[in-house]
Protein backbone atom coordinates (compact mmCIF):
# COMPACT_ATOMS: atom_id res chain seq x y z
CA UNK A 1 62.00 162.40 -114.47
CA UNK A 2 61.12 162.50 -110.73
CA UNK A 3 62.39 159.94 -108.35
CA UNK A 4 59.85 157.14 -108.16
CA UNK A 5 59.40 157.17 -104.60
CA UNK A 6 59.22 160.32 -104.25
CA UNK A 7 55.74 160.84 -101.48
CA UNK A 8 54.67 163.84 -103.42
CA UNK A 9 54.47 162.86 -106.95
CA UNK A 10 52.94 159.47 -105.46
CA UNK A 11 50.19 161.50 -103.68
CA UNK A 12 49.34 162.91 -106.42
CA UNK A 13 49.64 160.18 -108.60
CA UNK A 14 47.77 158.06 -106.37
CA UNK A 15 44.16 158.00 -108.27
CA UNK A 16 46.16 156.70 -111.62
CA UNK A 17 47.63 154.24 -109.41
CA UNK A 18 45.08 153.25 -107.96
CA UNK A 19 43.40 152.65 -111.25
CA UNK A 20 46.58 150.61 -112.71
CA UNK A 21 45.24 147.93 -109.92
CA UNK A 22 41.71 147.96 -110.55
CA UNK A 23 42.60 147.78 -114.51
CA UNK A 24 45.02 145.05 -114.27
CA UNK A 25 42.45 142.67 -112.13
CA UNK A 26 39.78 143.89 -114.30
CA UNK A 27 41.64 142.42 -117.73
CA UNK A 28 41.74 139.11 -116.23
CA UNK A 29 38.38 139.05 -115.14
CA UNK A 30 37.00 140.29 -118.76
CA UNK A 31 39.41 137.88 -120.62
CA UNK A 32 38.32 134.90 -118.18
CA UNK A 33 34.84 135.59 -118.94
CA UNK A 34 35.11 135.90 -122.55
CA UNK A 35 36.51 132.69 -122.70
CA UNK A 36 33.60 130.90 -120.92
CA UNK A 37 34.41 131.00 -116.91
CA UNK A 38 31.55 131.96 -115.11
CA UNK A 39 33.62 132.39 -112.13
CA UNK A 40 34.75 136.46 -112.02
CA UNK A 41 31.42 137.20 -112.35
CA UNK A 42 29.98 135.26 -109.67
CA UNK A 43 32.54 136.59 -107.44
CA UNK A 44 31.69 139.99 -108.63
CA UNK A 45 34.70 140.82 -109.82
CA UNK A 46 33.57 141.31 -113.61
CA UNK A 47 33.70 145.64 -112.33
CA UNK A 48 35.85 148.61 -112.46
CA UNK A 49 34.14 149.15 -109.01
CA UNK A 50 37.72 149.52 -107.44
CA UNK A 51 36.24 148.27 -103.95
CA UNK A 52 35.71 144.37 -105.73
CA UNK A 53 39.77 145.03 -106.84
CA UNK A 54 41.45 146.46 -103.87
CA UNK A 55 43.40 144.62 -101.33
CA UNK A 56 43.80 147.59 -98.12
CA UNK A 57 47.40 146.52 -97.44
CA UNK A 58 48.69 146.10 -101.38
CA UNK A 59 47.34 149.42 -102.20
CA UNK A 60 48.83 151.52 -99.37
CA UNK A 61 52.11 150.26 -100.17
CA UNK A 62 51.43 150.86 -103.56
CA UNK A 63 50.80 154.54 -102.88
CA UNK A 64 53.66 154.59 -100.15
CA UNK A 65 56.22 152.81 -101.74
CA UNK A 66 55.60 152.87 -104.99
CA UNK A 67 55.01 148.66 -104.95
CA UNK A 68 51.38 146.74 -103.74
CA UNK A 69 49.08 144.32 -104.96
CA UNK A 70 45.24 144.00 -105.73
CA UNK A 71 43.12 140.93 -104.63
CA UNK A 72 43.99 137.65 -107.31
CA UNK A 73 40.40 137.65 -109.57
CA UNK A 74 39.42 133.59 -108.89
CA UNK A 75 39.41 131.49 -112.10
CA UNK A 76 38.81 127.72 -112.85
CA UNK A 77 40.52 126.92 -116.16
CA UNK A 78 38.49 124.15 -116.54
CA UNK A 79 35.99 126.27 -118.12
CA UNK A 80 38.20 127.04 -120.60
CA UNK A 81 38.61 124.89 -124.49
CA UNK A 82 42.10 124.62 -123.26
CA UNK A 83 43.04 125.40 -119.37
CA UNK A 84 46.79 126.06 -120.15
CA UNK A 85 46.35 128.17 -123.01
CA UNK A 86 43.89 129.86 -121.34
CA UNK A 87 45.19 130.80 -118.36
CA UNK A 88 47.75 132.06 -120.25
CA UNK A 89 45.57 134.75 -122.34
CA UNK A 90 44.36 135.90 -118.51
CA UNK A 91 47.47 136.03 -117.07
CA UNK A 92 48.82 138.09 -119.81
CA UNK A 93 45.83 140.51 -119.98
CA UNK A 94 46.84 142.05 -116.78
CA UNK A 95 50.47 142.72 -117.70
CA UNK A 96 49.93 143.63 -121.11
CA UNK A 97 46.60 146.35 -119.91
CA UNK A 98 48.94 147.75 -117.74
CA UNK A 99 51.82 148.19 -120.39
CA UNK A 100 48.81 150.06 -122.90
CA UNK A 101 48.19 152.27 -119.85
CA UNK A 102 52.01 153.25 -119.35
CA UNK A 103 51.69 153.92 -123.66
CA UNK A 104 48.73 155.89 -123.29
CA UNK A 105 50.50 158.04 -120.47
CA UNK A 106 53.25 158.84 -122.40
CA UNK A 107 51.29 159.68 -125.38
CA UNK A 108 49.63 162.31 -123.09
CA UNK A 109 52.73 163.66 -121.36
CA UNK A 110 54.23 163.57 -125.00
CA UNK A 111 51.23 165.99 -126.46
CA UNK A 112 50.62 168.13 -123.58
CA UNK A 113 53.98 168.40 -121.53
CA UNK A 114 52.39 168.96 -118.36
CA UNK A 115 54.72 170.64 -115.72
CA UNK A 116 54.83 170.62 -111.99
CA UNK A 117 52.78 168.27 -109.49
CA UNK A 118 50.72 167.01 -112.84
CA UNK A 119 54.08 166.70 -114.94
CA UNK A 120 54.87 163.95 -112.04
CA UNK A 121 51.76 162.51 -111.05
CA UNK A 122 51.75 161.23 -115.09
CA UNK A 123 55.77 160.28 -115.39
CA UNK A 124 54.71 158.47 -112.09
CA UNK A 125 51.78 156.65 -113.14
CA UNK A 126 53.50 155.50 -116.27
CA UNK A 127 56.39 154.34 -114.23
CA UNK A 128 55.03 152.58 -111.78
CA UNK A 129 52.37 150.43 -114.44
CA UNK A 130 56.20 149.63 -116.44
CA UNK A 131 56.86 148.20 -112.84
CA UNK A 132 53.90 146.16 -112.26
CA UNK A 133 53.97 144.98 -115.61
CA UNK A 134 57.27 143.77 -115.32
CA UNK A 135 57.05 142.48 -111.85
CA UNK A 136 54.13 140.43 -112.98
CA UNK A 137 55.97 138.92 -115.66
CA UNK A 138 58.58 136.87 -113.38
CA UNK A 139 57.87 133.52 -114.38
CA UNK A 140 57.63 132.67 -110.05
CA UNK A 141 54.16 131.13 -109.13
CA UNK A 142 51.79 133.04 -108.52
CA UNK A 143 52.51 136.19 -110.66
CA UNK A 144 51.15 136.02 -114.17
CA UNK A 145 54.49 135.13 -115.76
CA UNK A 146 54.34 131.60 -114.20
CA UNK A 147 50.88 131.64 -115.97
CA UNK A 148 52.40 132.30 -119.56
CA UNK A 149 55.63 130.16 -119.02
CA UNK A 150 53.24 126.96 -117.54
CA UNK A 151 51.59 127.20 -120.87
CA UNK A 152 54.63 127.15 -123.30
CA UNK A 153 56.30 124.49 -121.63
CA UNK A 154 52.95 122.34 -121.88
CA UNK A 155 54.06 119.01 -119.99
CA UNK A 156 57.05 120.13 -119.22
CA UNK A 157 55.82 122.62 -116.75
CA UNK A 158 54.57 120.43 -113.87
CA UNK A 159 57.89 121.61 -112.16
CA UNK A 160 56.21 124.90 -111.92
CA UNK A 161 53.09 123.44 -110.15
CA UNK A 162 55.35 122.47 -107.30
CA UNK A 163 56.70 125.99 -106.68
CA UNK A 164 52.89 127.31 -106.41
CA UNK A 165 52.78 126.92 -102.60
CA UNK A 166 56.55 128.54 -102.16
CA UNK A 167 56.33 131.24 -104.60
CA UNK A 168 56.01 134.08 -102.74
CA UNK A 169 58.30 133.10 -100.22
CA UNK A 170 60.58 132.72 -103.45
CA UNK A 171 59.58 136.16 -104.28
CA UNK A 172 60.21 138.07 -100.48
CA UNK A 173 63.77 136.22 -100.88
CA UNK A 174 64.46 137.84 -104.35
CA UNK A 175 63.32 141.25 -102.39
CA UNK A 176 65.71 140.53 -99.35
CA UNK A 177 68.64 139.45 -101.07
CA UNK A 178 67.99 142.26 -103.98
CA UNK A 179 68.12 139.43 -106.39
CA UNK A 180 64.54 141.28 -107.77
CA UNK A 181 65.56 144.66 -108.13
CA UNK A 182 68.31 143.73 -109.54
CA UNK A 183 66.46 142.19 -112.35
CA UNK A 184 63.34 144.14 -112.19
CA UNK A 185 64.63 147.66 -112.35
CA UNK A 186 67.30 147.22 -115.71
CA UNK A 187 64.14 145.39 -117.43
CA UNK A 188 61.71 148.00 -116.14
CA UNK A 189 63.99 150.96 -117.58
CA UNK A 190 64.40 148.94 -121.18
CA UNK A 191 60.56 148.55 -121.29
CA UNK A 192 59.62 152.41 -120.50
CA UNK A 193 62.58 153.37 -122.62
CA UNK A 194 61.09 151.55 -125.36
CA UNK A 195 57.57 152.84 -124.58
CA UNK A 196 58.52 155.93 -124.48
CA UNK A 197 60.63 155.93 -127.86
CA UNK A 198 57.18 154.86 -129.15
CA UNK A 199 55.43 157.12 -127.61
CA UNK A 200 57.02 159.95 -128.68
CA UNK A 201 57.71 159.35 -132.48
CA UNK A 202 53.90 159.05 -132.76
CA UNK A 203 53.37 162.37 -131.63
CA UNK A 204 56.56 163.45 -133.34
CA UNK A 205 58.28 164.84 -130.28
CA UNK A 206 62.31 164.95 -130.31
């Protein structure tokens, strides 16, 4: 497996990555909708148009480093039967599209073994949606995980609302003090070893 950072196989890479952003934001728009929030849509951000997705800054770090963001699809809850819950299904639509995408990559590489710049460009792009997924699923305000967690605890999760204004702050700390990738990379390799154990026995490879 290449290096993840390595600038070559990220080049090359970079369409898939590119659409691992626009897919993510898309889920929670879609789920959002079909639960009865207008709001995605009036925002126009109810498109795989990857302009409506694309934040300039998260995605050329994404294609740089390996790590970015898109722009956060708006959502009022209070559209929704029950906000918590929810928020909850949209929040976990993102994480969860990008983990099928990672599945669906290894699948390929499994059945067609691709070699050289196109060997990496897929072990990349099913790498770095492991990573995003993952990273999303911190349960720190404002990544989805917050979303999922806030919904579980039910009352109990007010706590949470206070962190909303700090938690990316929270999250540069975890990045300084490599607190995050400390966390985020052994979770990251149990999740694509997992996926890729899949992956592979349903294509019966070795």
């Amino acid at each position: 497996m290449p290096g993840l950072f390595d600038p070559i196989g990220m080049l090359v890479a970079a369409p898939g990555l590119l659409l691992a952003l626009v897919l993510h934001e898309y889920a929670h728009a879609r789920v959002a909708h079909q639960l009865g929030d207008p709001t995605p849509r009036a925002m126009g951000r109810l498109t795989l148009d990857p302009l409506a997705h694309l934040d300039p800054v998260g995605t050329l770090l994404l294609v740089v480093f390996g790590f970015g963001w898109a722009r956060p699809v708006p959502v009022n809850p209070w559209h929704f039967r029950n906000p918590l819950a929810g928020m909850a299904l949209v929040a976990a639509a993102g994480p969860l599209t990008n983990l099928a995408l990672a599945y669906l990559t290894l699948v390929a590489w499994y059945l067609w073994q691709p070699a050289g710049l196109v060997g990496e460009a897929v072990t990349h792009i099913a790498v770095i949606n492991v990573y995003l997924a993952v990273f999303n699923l911190i349960p720190i305000p404002p990544l989805d995980g917050s979303r999922v967690l806030r919904a579980v605890l039910g009352r109990g999760g007010h706590w949470l609302d206070t962190l909303e204004s700090y938690g990316w702050l929270l999250v540069i700390l975890l990045v300084a003090t490599g607190v995050l990738g400390a966390v985020l990379h052994p979770a990251a390799t149990v999740v694509l070893a997992g996926l890729s154990q899949a992956a592979g026995a349903i294509t019966g490879a070795r």
